[in-house]
Protein backbone atom coordinates (compact mmCIF):
# COMPACT_ATOMS: atom_id res chain seq x y z
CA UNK A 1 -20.05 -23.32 0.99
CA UNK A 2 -20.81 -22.91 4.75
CA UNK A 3 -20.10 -26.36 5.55
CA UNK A 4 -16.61 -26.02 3.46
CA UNK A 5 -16.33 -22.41 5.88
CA UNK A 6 -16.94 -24.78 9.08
CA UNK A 7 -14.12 -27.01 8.05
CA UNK A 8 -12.05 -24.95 7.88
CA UNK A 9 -12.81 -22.93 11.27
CA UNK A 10 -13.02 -26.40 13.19
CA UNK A 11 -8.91 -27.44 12.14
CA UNK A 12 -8.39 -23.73 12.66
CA UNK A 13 -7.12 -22.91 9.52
CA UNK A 14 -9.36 -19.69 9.86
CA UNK A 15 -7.75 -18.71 13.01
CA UNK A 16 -4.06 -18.44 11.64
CA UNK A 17 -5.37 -16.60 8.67
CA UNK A 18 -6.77 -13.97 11.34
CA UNK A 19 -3.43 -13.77 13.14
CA UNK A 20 -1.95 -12.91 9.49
CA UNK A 21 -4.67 -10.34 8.75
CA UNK A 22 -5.28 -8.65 12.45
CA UNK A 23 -1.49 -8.20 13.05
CA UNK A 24 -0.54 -4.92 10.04
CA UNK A 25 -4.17 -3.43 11.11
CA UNK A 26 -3.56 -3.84 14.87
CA UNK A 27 0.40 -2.61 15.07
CA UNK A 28 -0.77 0.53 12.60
CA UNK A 29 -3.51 1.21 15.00
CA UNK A 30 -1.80 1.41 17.92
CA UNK A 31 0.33 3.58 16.09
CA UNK A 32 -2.68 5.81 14.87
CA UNK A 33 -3.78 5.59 18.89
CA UNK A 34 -0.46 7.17 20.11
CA UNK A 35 -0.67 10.12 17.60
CA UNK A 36 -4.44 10.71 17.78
CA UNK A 37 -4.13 10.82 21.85
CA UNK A 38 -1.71 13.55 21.43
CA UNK A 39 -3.64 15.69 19.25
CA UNK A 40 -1.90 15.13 16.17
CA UNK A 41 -4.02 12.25 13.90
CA UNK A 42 -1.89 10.74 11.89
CA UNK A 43 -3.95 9.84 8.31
CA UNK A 44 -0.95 8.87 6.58
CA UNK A 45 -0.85 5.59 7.61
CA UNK A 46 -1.35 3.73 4.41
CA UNK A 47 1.39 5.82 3.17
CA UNK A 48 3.91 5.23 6.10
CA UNK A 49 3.14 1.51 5.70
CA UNK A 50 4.10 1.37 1.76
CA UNK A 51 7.35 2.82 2.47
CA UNK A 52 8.31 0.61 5.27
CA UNK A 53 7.13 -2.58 3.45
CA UNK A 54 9.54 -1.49 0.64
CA UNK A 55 12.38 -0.38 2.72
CA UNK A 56 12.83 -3.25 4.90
CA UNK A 57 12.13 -5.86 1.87
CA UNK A 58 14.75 -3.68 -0.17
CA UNK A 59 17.60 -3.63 2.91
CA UNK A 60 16.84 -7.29 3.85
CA UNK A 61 17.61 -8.23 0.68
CA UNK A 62 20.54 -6.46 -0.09
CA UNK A 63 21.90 -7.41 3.31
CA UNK A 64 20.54 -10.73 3.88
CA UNK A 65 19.56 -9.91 7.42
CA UNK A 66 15.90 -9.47 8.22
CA UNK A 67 16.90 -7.67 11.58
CA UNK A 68 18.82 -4.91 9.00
CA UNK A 69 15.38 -4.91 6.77
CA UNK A 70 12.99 -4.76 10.03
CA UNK A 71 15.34 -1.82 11.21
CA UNK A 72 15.24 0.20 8.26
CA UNK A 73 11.66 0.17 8.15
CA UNK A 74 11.00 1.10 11.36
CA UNK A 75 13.94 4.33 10.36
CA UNK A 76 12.09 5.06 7.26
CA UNK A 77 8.36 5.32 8.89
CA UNK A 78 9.74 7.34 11.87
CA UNK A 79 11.95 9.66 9.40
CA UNK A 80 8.74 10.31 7.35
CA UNK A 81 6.64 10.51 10.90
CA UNK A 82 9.15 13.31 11.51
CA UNK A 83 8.88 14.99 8.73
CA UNK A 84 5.20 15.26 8.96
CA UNK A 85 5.89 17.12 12.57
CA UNK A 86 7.98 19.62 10.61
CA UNK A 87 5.79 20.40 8.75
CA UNK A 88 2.58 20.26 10.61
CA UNK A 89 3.86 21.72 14.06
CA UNK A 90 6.72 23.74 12.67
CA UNK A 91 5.32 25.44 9.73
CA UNK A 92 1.51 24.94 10.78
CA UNK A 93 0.62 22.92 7.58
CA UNK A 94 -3.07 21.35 8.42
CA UNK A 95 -2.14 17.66 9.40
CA UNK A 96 -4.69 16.37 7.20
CA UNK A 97 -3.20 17.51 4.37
CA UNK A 98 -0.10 16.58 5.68
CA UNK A 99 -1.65 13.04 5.56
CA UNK A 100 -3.01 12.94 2.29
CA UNK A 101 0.53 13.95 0.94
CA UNK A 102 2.43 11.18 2.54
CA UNK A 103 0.20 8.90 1.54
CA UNK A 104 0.31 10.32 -1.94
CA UNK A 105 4.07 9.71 -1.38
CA UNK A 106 4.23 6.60 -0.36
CA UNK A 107 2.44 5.06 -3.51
CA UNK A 108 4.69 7.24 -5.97
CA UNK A 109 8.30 6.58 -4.52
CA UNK A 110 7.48 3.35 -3.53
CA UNK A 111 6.96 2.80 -7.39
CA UNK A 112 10.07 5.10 -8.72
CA UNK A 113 12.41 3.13 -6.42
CA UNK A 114 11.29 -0.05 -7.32
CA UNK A 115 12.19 0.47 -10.75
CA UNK A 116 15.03 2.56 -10.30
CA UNK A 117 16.89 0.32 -8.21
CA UNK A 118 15.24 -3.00 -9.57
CA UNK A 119 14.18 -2.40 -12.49
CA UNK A 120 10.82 -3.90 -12.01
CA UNK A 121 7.74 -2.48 -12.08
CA UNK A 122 4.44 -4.29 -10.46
CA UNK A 123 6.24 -6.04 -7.79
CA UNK A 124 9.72 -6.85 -6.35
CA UNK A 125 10.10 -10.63 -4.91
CA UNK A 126 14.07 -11.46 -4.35
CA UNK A 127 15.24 -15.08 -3.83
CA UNK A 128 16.38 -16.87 -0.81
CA UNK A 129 14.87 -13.64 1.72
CA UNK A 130 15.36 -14.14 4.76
CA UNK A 131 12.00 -13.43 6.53
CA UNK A 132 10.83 -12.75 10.05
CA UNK A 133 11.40 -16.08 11.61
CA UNK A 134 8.04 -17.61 13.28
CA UNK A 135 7.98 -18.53 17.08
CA UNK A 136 7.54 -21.96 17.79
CA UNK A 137 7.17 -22.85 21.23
CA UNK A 138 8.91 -26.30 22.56
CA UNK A 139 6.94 -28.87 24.15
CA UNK A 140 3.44 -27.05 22.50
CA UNK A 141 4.80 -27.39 19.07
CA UNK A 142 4.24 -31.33 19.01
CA UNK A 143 0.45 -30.93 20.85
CA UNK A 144 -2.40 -31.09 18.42
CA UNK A 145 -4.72 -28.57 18.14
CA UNK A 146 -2.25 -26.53 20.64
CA UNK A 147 0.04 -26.30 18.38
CA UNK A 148 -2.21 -24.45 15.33
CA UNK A 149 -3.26 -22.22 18.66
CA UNK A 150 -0.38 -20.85 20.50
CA UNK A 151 2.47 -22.05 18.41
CA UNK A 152 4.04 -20.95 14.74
CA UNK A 153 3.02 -17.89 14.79
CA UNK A 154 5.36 -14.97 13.05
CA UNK A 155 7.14 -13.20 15.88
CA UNK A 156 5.42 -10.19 14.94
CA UNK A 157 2.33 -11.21 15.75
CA UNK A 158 3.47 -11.61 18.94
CA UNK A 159 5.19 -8.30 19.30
CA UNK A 160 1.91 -6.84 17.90
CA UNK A 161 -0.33 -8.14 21.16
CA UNK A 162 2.43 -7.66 23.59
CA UNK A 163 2.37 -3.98 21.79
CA UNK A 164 -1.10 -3.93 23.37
CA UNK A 165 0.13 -4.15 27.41
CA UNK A 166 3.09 -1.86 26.09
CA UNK A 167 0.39 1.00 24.71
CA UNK A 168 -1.57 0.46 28.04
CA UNK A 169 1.08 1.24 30.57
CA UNK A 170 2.45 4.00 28.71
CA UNK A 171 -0.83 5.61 28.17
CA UNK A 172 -2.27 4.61 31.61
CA UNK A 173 0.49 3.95 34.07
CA UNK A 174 3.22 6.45 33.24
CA UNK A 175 3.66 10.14 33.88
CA UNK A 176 4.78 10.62 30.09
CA UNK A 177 1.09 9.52 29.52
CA UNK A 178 -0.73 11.31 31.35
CA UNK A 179 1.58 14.19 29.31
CA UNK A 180 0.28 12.43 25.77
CA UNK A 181 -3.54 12.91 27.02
CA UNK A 182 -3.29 16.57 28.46
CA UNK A 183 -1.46 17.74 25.01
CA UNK A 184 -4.36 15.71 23.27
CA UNK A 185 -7.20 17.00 25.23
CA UNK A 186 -6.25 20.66 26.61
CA UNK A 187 -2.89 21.80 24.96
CA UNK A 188 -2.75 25.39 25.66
CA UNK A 189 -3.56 23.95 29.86
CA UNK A 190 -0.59 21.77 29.17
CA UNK A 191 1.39 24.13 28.13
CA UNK A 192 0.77 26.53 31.03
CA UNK A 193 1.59 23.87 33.54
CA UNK A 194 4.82 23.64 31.72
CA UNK A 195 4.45 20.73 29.90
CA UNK A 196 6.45 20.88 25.98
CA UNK A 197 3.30 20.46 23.43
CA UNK A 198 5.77 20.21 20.55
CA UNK A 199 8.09 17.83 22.19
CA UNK A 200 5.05 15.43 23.45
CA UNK A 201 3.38 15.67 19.86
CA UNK A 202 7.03 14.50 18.27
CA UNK A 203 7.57 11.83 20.44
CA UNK A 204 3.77 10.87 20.00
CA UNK A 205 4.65 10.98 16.15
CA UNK A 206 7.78 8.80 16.73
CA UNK A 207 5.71 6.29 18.27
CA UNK A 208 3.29 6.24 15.18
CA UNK A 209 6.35 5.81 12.90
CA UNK A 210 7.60 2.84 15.12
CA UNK A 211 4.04 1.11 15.25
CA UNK A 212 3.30 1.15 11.51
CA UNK A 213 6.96 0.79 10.39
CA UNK A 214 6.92 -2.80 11.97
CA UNK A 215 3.44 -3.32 10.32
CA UNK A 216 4.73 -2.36 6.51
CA UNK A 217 7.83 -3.99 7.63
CA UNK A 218 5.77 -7.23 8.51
CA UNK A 219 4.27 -7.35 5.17
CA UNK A 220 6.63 -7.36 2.76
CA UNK A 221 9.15 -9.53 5.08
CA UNK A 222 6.76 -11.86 6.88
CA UNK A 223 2.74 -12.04 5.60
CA UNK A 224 4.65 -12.60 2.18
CA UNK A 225 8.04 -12.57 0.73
CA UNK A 226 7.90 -9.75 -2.06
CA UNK A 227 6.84 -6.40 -2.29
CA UNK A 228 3.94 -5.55 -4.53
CA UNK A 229 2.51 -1.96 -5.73
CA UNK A 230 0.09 -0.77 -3.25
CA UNK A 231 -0.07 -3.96 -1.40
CA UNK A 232 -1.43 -2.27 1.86
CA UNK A 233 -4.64 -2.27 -0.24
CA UNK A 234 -6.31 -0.11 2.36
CA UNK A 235 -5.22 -1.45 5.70
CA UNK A 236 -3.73 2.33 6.73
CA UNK A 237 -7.50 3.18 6.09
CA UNK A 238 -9.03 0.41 7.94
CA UNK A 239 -6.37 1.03 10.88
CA UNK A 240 -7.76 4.70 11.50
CA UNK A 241 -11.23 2.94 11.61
CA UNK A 242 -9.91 0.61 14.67
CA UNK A 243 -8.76 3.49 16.12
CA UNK A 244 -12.54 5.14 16.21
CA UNK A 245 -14.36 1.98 16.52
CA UNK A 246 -11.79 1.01 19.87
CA UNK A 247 -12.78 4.14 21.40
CA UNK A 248 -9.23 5.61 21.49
CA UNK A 249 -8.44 2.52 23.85
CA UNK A 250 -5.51 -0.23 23.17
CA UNK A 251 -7.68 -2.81 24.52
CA UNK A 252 -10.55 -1.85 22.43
CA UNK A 253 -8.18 -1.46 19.58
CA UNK A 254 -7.70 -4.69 19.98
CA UNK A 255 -10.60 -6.14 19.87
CA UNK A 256 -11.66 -4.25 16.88
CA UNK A 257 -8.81 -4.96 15.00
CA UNK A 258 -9.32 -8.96 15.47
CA UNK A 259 -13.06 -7.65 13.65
CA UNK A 260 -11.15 -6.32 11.09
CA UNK A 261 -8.93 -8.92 10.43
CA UNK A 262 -12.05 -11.79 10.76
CA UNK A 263 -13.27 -10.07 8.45
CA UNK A 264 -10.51 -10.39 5.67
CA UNK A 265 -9.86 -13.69 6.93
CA UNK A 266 -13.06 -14.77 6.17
CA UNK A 267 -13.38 -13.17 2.75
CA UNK A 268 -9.83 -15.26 2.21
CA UNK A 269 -11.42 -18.47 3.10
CA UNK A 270 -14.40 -17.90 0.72
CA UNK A 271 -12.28 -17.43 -2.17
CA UNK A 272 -10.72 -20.60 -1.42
CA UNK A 273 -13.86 -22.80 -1.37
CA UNK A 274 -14.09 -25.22 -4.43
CA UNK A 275 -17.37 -24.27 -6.02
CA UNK A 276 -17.81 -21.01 -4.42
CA UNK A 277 -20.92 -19.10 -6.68
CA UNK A 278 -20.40 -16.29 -4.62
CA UNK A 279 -18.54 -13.19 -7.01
CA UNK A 280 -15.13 -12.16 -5.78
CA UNK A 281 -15.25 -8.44 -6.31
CA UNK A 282 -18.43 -9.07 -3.37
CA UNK A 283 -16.09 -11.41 -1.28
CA UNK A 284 -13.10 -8.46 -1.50
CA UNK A 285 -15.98 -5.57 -0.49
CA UNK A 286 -16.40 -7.80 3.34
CA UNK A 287 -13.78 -5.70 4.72
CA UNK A 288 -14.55 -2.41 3.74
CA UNK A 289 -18.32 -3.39 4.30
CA UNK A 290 -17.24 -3.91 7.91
CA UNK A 291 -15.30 -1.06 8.17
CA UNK A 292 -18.74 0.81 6.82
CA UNK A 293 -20.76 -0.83 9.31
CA UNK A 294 -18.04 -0.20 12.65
CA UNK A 295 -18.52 3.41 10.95
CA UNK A 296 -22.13 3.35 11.69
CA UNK A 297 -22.00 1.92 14.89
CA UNK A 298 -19.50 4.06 16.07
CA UNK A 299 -21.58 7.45 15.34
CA UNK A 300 -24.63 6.04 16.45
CA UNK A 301 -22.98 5.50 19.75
CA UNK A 302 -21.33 8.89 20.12
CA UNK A 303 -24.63 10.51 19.34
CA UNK A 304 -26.15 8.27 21.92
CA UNK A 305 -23.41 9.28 24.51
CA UNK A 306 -23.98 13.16 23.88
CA UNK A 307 -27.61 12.55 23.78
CA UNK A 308 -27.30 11.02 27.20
CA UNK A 309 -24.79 14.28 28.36
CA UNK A 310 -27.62 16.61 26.89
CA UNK A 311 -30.50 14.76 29.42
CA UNK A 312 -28.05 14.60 32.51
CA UNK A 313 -27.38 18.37 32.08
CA UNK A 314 -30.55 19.28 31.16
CA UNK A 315 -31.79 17.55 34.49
CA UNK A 316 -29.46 19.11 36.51
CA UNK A 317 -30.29 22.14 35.53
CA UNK A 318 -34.31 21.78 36.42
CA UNK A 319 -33.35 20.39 39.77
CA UNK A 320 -31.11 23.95 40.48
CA UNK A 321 -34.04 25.77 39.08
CA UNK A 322 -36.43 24.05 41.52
CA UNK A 323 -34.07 24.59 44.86
């Protein structure tokens, strides 16, 4: 089996699989990032993703026009991101629960409308879609080895690392995010200094809705060609684990989201092996055993860091004590 797995990493079949698996978890994350930064962490992910998958595979089919089905949803996740500021900054509903109920949502109408307007139940897969084209770059395309690399690759994928640079100069390099991190960090400061905390915690849920609509949008209309019930399968989960495990960081977002989506790629290639004695309710648990482990690691650290805090202050204090 490990010499099948080392095939297939050497003609980097592994590597595209990756690409497929790292891009939903990676474009929900960032969106996760944006609303956790502002003080408003946004656990309905999963939810958010569902209904975007099934929007934009439901308009792109009806219209024939991916563009149409990417655009509606994008609309749909930002509509629902929206609504989950209404309720949570407008009528003070606790945002977790706010959370839990659109991802609630999104597995129930998801499920209604499917049959409702198709008539089908366990999954929706129209002919002749018209899916989110993949970028193939000239010249590269016809290089070996190159061309598995840097070439054929959907065009979300590439939106999703350019999203990346995007998330880092708004957070980083602009004054609208320095805005995002004083709401986040100190809003009642923020709002002294004049700064809107509603307005900043909208637009930060707006961004969240644009992030994870392209990711549900990406999975019904590019990582396959149908929508199925619950396909997200945990991904909205596993994104708010990125969002820990990268330290609230796009760069370290990314990095832990390419763990994430090894991860699955990996448990994908094992299933494929001819032979394989390994059981495939253990291969399917690799994620989430990840995601357990990042968990882990992630606490440990934080503990370590206050730990650390605790000593410096603690110091600092019995050097004041000695002057």
């Amino acid at each position: 089996m490990l010499s099948a797995l080392w095939s297939q990493i050497i003609d980097l079949s592994l590597f595209v699989i990756l690409l497929r698996f790292t891009t939903p978890i990676l474009l929900s994350a960032l969106g996760g990032l944006i609303a956790d930064v502002a003080g408003v962490i946004n656990i309905g992910l999963e939810g958010l993703m569902l209904i975007s998958a099934f929007s934009a595979i439901a308009v792109g089919s009806v219209t024939d026009s991916w563009v149409l089905g990417l655009v509606a949803g994008v609309a749909s996740s930002m509509l629902v991101c929206y609504g989950m500021g209404f309720f949570s900054l407008k009528l003070k509903v606790d945002m977790i629960i706010t959370g839990f109920a659109v991802n609630i949502l999104g597995s129930g109408l998801t499920i209604f409308l499917m049959n409702k307007i198709f008539g089908v139940t366990g999954n929706y897969s129209p002919s002749g879609l018209h899916n989110i084209p993949v970028v193939r770059i000239p010249f590269i395309d016809t290089i070996p080895f190159l061309n598995k690399l840097l070439s054929g690759h959907s065009l979300m994928t590439w939106i999703a690392f350019l999203s990346v640079l995007l998330c880092v100069f708004i957070l980083y390099k602009t004054p609208y995010g320095v805005h995002l991190r004083s709401v986040g960090e100190a809003p009642q400061a923020a709002k002294s200094l004049g700064i809107s905390v509603n307005r900043i915690q909208y637009s930060a849920l707006a961004w969240s809705g644009l992030f994870t609509g392209l990711a549900g949008a990406y999975l019904s209309m590019g990582m396959t060609s149908m929508f199925v019930k619950d396909m997200t399968a945990g991904t909205g989960f596993l994104a708010l684990a990125v969002v820990l495990l990268g330290n609230r960081n796009p760069v370290g977002i990314l990095f832990g989201s390419l763990i994430f989506g090894l991860a699955s790629a990996i448990a994908t290639v094992v299933q494929t092996i001819p032979g394989s004695k390994v059981p495939s309710q253990f291969i399917q648990m690799i994620p989430y055993l990840v995601t357990i482990a990042a968990l882990v690691f992630f606490a440990i650290r934080k503990k370590k860091k206050l730990n650390d805090a605790l000593r410096a202050q603690a110091e600092g204090a019995v050097k004041i004590a000695a002057a």
